[in-house]
PDB file of N, CA and C in Angstrom:
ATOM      1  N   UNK A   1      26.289  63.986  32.719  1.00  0.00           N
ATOM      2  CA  UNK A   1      25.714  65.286  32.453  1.00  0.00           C
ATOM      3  C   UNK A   1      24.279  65.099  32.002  1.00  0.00           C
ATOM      4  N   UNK A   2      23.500  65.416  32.640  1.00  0.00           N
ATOM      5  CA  UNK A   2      21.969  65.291  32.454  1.00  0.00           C
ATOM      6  C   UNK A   2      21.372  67.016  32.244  1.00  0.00           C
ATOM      7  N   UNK A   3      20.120  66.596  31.084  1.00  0.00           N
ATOM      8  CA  UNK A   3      19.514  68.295  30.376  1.00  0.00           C
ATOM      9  C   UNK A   3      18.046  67.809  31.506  1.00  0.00           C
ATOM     10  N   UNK A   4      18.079  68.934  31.874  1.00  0.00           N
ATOM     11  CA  UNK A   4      16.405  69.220  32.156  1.00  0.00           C
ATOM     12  C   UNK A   4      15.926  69.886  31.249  1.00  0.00           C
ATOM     13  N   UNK A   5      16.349  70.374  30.137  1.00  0.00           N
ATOM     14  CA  UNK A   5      15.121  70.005  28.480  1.00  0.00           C
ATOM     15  C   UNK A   5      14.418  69.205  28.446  1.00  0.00           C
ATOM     16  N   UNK A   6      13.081  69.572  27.981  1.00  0.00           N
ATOM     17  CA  UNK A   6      11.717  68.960  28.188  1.00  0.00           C
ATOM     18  C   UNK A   6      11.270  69.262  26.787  1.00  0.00           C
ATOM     19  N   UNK A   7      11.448  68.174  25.858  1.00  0.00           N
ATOM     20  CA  UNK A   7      11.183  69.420  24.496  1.00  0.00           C
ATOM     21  C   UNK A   7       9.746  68.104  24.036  1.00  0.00           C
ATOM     22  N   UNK A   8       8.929  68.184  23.571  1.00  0.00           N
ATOM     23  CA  UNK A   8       7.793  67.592  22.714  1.00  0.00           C
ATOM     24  C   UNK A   8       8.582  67.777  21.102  1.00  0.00           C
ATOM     25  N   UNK A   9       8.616  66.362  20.994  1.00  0.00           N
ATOM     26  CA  UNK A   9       8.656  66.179  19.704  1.00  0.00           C
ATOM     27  C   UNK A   9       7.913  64.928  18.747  1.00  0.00           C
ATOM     28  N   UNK A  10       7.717  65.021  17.703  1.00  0.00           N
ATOM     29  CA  UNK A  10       7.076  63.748  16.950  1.00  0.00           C
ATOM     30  C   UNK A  10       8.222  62.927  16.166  1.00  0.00           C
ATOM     31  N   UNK A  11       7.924  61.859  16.658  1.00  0.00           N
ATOM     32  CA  UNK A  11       8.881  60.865  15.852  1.00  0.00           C
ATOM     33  C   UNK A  11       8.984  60.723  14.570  1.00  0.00           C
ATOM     34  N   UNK A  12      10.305  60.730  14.107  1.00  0.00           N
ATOM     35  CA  UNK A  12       9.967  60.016  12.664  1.00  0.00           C
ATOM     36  C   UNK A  12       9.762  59.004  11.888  1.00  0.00           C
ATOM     37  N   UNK A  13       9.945  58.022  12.861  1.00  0.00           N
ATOM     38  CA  UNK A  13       9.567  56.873  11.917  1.00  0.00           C
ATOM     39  C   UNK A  13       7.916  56.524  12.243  1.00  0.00           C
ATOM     40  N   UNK A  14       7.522  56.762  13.416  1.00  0.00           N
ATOM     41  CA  UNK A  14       6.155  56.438  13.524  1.00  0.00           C
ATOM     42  C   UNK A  14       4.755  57.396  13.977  1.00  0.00           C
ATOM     43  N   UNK A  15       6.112  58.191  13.844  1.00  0.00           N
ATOM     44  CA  UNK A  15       4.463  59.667  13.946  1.00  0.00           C
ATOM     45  C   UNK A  15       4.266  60.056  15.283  1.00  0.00           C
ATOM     46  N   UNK A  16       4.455  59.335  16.018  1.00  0.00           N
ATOM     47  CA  UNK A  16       3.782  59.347  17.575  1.00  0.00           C
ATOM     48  C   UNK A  16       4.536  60.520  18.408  1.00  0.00           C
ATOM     49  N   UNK A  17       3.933  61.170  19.833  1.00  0.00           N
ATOM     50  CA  UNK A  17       4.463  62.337  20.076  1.00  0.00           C
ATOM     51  C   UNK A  17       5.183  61.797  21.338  1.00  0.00           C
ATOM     52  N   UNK A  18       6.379  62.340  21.322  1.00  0.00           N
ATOM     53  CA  UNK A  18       6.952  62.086  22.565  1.00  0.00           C
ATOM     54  C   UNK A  18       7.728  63.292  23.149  1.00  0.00           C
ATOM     55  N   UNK A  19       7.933  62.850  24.420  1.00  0.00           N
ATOM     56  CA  UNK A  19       9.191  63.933  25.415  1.00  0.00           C
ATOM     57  C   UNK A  19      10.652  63.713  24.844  1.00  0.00           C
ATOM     58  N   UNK A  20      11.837  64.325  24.065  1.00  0.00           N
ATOM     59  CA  UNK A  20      12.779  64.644  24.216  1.00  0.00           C
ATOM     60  C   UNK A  20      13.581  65.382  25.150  1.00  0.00           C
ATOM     61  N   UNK A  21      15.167  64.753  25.109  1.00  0.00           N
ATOM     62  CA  UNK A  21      15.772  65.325  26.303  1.00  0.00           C
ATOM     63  C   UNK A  21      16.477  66.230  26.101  1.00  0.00           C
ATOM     64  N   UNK A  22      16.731  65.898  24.559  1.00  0.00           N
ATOM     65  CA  UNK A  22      17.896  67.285  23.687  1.00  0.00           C
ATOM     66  C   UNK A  22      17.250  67.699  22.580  1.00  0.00           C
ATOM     67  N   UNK A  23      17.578  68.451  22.058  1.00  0.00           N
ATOM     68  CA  UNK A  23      16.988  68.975  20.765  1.00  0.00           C
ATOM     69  C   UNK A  23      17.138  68.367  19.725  1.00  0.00           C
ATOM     70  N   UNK A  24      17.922  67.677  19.269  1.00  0.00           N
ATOM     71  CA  UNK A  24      18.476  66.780  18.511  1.00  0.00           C
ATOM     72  C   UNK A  24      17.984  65.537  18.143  1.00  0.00           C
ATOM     73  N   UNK A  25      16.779  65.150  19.192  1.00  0.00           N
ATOM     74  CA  UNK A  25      16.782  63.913  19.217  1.00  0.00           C
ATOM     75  C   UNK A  25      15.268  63.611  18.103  1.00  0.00           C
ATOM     76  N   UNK A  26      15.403  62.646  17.450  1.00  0.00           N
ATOM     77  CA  UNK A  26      14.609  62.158  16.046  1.00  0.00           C
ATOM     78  C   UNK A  26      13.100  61.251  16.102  1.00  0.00           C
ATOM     79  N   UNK A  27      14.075  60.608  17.028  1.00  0.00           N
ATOM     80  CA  UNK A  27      13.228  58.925  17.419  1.00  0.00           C
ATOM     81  C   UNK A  27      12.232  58.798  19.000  1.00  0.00           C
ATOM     82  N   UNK A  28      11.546  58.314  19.132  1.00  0.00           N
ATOM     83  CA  UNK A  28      10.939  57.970  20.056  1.00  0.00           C
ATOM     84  C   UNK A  28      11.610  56.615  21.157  1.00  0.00           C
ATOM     85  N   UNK A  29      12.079  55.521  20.132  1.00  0.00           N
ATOM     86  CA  UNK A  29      12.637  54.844  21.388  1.00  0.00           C
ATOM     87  C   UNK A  29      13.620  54.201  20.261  1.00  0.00           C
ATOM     88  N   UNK A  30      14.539  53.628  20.736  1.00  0.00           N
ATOM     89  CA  UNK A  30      15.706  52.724  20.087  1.00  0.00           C
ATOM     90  C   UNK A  30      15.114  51.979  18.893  1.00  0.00           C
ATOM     91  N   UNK A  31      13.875  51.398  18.915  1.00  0.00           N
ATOM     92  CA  UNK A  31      13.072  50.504  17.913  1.00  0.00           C
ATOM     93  C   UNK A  31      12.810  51.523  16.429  1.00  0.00           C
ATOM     94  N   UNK A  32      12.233  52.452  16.778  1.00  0.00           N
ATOM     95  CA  UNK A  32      12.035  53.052  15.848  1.00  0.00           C
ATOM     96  C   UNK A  32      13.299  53.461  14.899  1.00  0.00           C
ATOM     97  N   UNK A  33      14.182  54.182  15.937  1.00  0.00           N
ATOM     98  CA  UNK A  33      15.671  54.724  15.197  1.00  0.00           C
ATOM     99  C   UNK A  33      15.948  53.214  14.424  1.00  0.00           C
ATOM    100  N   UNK A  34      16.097  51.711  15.042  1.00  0.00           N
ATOM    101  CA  UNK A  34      16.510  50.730  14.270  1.00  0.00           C
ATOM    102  C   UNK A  34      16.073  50.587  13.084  1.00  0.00           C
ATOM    103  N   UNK A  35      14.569  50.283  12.969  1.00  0.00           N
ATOM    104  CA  UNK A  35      13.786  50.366  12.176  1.00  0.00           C
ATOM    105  C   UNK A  35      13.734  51.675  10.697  1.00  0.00           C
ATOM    106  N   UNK A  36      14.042  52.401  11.523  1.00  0.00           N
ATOM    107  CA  UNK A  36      13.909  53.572  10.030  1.00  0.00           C
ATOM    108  C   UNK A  36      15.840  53.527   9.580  1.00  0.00           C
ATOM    109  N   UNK A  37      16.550  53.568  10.200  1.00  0.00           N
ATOM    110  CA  UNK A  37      17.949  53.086   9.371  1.00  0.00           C
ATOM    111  C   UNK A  37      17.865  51.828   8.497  1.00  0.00           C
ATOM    112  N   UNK A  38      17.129  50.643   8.972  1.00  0.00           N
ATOM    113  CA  UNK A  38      16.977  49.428   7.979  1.00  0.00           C
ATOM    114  C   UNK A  38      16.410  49.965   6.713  1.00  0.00           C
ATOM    115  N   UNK A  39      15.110  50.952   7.260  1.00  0.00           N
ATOM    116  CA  UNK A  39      14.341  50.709   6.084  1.00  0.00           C
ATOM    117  C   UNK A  39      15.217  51.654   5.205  1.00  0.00           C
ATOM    118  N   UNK A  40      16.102  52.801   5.452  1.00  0.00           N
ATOM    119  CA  UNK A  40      16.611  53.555   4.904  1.00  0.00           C
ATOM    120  C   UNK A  40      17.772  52.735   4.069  1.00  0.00           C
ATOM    121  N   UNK A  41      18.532  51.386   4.640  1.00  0.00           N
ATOM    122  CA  UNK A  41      19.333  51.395   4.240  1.00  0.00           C
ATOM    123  C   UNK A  41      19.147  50.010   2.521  1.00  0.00           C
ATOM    124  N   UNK A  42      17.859  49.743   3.262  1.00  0.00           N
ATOM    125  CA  UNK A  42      17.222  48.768   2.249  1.00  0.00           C
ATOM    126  C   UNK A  42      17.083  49.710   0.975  1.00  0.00           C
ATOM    127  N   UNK A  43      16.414  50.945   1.111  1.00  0.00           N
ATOM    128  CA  UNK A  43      15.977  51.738   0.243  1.00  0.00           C
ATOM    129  C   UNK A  43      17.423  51.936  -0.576  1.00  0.00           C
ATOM    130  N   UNK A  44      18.257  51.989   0.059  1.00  0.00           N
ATOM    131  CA  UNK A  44      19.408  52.283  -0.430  1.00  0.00           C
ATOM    132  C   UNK A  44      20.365  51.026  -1.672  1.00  0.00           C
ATOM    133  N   UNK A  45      20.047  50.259  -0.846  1.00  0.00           N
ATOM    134  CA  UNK A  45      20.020  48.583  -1.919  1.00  0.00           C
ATOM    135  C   UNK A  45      19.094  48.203  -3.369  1.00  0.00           C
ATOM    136  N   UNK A  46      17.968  48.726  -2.915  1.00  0.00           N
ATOM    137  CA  UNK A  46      17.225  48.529  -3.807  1.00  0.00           C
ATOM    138  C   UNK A  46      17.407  49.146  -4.916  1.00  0.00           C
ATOM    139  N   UNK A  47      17.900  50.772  -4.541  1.00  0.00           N
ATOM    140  CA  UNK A  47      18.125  51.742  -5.775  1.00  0.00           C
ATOM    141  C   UNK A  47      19.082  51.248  -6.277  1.00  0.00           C
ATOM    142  N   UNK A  48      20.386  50.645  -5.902  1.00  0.00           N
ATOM    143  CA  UNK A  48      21.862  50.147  -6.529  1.00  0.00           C
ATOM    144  C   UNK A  48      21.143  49.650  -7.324  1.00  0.00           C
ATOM    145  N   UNK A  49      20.722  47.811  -6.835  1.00  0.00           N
ATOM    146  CA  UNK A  49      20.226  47.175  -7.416  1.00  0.00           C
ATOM    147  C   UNK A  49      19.402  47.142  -9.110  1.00  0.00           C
ATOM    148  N   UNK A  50      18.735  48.371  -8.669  1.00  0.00           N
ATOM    149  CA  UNK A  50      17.970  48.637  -9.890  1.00  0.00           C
ATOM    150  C   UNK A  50      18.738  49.455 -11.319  1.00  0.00           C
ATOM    151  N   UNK A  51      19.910  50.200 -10.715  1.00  0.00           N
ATOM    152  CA  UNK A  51      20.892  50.867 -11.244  1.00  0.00           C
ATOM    153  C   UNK A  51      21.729  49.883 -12.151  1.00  0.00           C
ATOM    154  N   UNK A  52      21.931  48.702 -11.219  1.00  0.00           N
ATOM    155  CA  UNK A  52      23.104  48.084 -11.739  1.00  0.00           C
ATOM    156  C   UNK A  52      22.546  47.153 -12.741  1.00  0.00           C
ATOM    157  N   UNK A  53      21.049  46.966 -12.401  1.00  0.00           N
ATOM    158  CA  UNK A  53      20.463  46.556 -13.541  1.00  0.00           C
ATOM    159  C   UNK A  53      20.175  46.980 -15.099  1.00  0.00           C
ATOM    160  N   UNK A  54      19.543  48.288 -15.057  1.00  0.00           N
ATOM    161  CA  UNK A  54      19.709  49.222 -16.631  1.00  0.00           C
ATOM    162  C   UNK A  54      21.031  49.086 -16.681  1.00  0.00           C
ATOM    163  N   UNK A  55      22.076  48.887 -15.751  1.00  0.00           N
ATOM    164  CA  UNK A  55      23.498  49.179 -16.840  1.00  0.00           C
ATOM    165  C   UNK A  55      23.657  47.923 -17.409  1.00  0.00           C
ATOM    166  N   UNK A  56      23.555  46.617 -16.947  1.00  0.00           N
ATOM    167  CA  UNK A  56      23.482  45.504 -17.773  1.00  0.00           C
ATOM    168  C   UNK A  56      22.711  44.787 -18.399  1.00  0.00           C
ATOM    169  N   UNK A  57      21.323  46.029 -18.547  1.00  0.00           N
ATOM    170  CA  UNK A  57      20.652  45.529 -19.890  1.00  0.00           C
ATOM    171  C   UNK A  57      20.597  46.575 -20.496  1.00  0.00           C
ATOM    172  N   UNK A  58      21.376  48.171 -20.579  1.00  0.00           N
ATOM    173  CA  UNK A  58      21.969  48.752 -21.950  1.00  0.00           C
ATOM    174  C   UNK A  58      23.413  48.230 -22.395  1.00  0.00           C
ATOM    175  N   UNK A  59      23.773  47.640 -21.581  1.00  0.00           N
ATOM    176  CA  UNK A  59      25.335  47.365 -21.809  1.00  0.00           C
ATOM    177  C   UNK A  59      25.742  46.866 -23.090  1.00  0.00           C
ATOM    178  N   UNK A  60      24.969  45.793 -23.834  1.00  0.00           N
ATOM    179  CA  UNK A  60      24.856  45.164 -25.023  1.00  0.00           C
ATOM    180  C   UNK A  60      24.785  46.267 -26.360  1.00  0.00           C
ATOM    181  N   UNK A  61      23.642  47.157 -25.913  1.00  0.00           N
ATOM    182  CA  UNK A  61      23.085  47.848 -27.084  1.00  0.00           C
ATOM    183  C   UNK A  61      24.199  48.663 -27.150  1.00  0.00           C
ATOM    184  N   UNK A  62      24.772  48.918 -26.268  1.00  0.00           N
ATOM    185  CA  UNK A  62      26.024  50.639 -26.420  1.00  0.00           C
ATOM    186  C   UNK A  62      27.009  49.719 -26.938  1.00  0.00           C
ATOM    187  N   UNK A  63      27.357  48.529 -26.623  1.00  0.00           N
ATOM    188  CA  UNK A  63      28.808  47.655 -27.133  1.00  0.00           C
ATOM    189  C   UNK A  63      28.768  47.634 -28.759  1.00  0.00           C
ATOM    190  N   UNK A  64      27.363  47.548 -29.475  1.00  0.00           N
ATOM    191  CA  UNK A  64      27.105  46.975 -30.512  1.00  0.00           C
ATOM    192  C   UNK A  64      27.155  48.548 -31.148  1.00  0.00           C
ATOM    193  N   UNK A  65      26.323  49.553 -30.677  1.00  0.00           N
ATOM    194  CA  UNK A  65      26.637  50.328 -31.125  1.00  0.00           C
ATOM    195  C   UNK A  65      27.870  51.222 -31.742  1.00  0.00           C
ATOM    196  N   UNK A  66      28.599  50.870 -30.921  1.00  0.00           N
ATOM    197  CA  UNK A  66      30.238  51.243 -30.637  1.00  0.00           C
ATOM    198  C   UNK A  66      31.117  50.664 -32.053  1.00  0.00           C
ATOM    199  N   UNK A  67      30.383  49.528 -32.344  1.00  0.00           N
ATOM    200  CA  UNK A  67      31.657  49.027 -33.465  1.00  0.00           C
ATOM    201  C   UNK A  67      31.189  49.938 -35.058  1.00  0.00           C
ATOM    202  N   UNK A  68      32.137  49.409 -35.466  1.00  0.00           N
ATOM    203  CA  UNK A  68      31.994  49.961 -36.862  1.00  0.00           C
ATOM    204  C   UNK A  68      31.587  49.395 -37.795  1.00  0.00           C
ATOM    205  N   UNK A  69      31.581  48.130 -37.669  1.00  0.00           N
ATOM    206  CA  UNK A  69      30.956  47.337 -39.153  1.00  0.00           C
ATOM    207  C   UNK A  69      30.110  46.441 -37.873  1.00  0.00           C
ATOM    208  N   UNK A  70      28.635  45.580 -38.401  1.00  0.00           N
ATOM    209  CA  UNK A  70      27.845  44.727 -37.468  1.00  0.00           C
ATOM    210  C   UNK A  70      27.716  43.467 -38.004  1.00  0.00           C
ATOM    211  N   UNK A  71      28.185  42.869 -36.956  1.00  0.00           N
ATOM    212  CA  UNK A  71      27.991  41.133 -38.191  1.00  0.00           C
ATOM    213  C   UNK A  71      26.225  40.813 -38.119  1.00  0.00           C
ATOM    214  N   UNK A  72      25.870  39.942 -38.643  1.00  0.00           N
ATOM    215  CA  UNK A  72      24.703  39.243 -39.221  1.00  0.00           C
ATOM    216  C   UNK A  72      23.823  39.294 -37.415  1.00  0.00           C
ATOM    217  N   UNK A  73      24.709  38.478 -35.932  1.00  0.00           N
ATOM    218  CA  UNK A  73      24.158  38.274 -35.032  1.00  0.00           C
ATOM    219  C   UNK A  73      23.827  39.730 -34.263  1.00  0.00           C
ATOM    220  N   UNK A  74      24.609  40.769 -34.736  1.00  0.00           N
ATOM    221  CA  UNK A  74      24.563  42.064 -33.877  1.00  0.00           C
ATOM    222  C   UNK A  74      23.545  42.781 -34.961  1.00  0.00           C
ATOM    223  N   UNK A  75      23.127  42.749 -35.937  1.00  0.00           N
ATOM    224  CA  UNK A  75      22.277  43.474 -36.941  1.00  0.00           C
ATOM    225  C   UNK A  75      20.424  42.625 -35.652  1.00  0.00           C
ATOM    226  N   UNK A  76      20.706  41.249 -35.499  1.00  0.00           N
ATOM    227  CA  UNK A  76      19.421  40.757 -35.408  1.00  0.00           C
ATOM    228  C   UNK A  76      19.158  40.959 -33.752  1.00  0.00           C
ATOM    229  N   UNK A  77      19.956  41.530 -32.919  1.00  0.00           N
ATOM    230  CA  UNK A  77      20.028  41.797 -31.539  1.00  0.00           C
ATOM    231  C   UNK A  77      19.406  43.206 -31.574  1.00  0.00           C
ATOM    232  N   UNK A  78      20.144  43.985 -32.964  1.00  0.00           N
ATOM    233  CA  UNK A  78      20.020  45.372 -32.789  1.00  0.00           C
ATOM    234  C   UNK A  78      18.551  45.286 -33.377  1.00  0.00           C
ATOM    235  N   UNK A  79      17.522  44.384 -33.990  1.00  0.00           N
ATOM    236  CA  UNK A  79      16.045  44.337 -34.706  1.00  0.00           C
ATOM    237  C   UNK A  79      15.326  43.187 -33.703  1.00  0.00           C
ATOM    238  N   UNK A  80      15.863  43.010 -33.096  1.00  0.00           N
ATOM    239  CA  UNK A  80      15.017  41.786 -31.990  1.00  0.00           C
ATOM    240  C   UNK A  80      14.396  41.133 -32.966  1.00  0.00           C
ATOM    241  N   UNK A  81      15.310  40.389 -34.008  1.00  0.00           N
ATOM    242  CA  UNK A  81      14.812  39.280 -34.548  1.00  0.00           C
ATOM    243  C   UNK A  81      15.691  38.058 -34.804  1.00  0.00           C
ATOM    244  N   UNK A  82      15.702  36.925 -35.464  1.00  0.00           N
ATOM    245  CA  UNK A  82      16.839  35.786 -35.470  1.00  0.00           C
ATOM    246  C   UNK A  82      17.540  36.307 -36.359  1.00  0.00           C
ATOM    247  N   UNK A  83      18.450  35.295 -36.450  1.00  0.00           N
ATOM    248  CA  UNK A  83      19.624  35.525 -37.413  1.00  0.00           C
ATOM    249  C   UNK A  83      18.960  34.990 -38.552  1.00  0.00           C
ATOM    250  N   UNK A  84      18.482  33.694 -38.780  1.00  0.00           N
ATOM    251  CA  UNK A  84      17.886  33.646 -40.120  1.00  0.00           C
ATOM    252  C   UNK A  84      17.258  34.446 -40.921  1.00  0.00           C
ATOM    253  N   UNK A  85      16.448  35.668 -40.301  1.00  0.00           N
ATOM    254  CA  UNK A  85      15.327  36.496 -40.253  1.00  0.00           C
ATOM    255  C   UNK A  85      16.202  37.585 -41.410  1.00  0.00           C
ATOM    256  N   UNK A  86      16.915  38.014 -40.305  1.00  0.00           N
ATOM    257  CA  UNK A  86      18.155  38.862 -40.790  1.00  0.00           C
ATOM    258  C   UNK A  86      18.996  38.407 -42.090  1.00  0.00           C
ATOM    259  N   UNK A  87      19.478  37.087 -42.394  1.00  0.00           N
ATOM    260  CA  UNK A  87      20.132  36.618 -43.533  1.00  0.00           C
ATOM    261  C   UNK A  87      18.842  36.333 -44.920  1.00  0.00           C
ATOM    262  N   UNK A  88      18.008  36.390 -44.095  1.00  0.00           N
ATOM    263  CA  UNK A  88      16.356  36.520 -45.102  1.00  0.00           C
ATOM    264  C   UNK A  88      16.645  38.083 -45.505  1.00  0.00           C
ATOM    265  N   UNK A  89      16.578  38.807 -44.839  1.00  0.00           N
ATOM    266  CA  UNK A  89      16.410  40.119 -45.340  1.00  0.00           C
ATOM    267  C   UNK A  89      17.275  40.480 -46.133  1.00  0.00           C
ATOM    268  N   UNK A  90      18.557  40.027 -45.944  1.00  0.00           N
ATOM    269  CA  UNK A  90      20.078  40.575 -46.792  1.00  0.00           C
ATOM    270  C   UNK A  90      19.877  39.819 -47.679  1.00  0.00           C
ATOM    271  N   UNK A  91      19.159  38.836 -48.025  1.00  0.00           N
ATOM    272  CA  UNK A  91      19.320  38.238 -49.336  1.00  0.00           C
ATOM    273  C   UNK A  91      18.177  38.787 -49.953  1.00  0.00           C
ATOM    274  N   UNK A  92      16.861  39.319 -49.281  1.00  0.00           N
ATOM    275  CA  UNK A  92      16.158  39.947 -50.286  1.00  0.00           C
ATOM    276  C   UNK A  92      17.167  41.383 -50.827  1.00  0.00           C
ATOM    277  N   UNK A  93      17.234  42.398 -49.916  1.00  0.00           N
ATOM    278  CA  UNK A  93      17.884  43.342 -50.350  1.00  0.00           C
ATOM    279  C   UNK A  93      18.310  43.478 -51.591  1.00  0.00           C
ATOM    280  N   UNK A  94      19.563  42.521 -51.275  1.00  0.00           N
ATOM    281  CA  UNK A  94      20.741  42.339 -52.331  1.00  0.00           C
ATOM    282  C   UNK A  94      20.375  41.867 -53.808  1.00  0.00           C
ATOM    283  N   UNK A  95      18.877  40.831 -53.458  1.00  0.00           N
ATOM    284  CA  UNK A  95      18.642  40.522 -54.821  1.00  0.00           C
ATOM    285  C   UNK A  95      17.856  41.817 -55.686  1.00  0.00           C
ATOM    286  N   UNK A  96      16.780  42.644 -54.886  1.00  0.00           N
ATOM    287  CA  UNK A  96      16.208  44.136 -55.029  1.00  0.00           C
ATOM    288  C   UNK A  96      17.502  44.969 -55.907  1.00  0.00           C
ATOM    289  N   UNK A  97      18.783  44.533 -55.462  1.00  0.00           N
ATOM    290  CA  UNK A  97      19.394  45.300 -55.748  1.00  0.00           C
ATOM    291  C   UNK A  97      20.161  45.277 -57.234  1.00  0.00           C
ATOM    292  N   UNK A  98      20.260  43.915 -57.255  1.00  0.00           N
ATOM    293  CA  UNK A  98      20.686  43.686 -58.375  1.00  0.00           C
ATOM    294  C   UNK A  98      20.076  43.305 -59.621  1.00  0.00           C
ATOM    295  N   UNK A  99      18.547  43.379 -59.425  1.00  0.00           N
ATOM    296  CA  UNK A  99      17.076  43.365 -59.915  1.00  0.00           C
ATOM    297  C   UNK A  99      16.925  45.628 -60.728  1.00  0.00           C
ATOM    298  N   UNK A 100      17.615  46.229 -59.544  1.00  0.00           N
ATOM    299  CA  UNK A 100      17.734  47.544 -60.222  1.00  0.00           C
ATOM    300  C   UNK A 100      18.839  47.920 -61.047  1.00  0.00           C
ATOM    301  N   UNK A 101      19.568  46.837 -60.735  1.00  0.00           N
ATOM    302  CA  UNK A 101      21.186  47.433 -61.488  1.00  0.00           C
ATOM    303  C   UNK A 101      20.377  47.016 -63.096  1.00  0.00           C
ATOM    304  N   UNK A 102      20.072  45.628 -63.331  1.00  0.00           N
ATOM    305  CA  UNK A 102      20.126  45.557 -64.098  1.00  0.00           C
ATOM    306  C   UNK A 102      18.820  46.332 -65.375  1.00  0.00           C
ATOM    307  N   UNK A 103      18.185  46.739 -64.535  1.00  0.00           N
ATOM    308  CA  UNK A 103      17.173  47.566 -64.910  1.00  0.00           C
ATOM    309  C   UNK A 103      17.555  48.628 -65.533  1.00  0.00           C
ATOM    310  N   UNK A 104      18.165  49.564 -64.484  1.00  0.00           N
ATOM    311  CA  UNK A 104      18.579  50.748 -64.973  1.00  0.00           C
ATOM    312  C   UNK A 104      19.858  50.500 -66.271  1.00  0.00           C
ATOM    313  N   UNK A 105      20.485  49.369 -66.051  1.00  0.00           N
ATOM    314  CA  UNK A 105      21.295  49.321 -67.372  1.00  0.00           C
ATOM    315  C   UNK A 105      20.624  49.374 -68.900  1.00  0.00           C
ATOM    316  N   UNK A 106      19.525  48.344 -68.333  1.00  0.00           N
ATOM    317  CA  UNK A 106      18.571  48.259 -69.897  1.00  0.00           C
ATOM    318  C   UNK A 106      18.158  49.888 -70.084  1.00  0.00           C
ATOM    319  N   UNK A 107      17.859  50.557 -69.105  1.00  0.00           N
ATOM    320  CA  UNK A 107      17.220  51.476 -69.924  1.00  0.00           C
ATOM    321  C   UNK A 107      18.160  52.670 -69.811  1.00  0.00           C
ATOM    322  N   UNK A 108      19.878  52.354 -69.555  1.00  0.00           N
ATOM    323  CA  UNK A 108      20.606  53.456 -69.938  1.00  0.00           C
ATOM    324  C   UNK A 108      21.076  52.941 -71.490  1.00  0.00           C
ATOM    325  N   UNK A 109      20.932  51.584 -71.739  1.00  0.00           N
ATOM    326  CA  UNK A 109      21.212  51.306 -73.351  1.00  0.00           C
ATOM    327  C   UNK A 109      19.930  51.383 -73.732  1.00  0.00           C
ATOM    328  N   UNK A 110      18.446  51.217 -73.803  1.00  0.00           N
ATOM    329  CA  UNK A 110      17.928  51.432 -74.477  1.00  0.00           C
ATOM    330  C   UNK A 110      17.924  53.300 -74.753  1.00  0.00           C
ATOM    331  N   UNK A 111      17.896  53.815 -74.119  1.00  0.00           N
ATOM    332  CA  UNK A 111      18.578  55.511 -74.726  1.00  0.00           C
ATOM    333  C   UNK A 111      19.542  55.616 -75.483  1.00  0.00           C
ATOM    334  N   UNK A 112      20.968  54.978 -75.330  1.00  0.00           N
ATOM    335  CA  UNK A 112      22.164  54.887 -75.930  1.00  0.00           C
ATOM    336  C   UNK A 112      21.256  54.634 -77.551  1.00  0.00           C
ATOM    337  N   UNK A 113      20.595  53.426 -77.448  1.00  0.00           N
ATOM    338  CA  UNK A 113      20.053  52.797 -79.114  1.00  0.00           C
ATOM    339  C   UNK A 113      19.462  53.890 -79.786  1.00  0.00           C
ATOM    340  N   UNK A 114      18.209  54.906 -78.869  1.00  0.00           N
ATOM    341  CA  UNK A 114      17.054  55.326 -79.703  1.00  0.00           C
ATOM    342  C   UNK A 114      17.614  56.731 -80.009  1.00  0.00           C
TER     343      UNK A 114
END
């Protein structure tokens, strides 16, 4: 079954103008149609690719997030710093802290005295 449709159309993958036989038709010659499915389907790889990437470099931060208590190595993942860094800091803290306890004791007995 052959169309004597004569239609002018421009290709899509390379711009150029050609004779179509049906209305339907996209491409200029077999090369082009090959060519723009590759590149389409590359495009299509690349996006996974890049997808599947953010999911396995948030994957860590949402795991850590998720728990309920953070040990020493998930505190220094979650501050992008070492673990020593981190056991530096908890020991300042803690000493800050017990530097106020005993502070505020002196001066809830020095009131008690005066």
């Amino acid at each position: 079954m052959s169309s004597n449709i004569k239609v002018k159309r421009i290709c899509v993958y390379c711009s150029s103008e050609f004779v179509a036989q049906t209305t339907s038709t996209k491409y200029c010659s077999k090369k082009c149609n090959s060519a723009h499915y590759k590149t389409k389907v590359r495009a299509k790889k690349v996006e996974r690719s890049n997808i599947e990437t953010t999911q396995k470099k948030h994957k860590p931060i949402q795991d850590v997030q998720a728990k309920e208590f953070l040990s020493v190595k998930d505190v220094s993942f979650l501050l992008g710093c070492s673990i020593r860094s981190t056991y530096t800091f908890r020991k300042r803290r803690t000493r800050n802290r017990t530097q106020n306890k005993y502070f505020r004791l002196s001066m809830v007995n020095n009131n008690l005295i005066n």
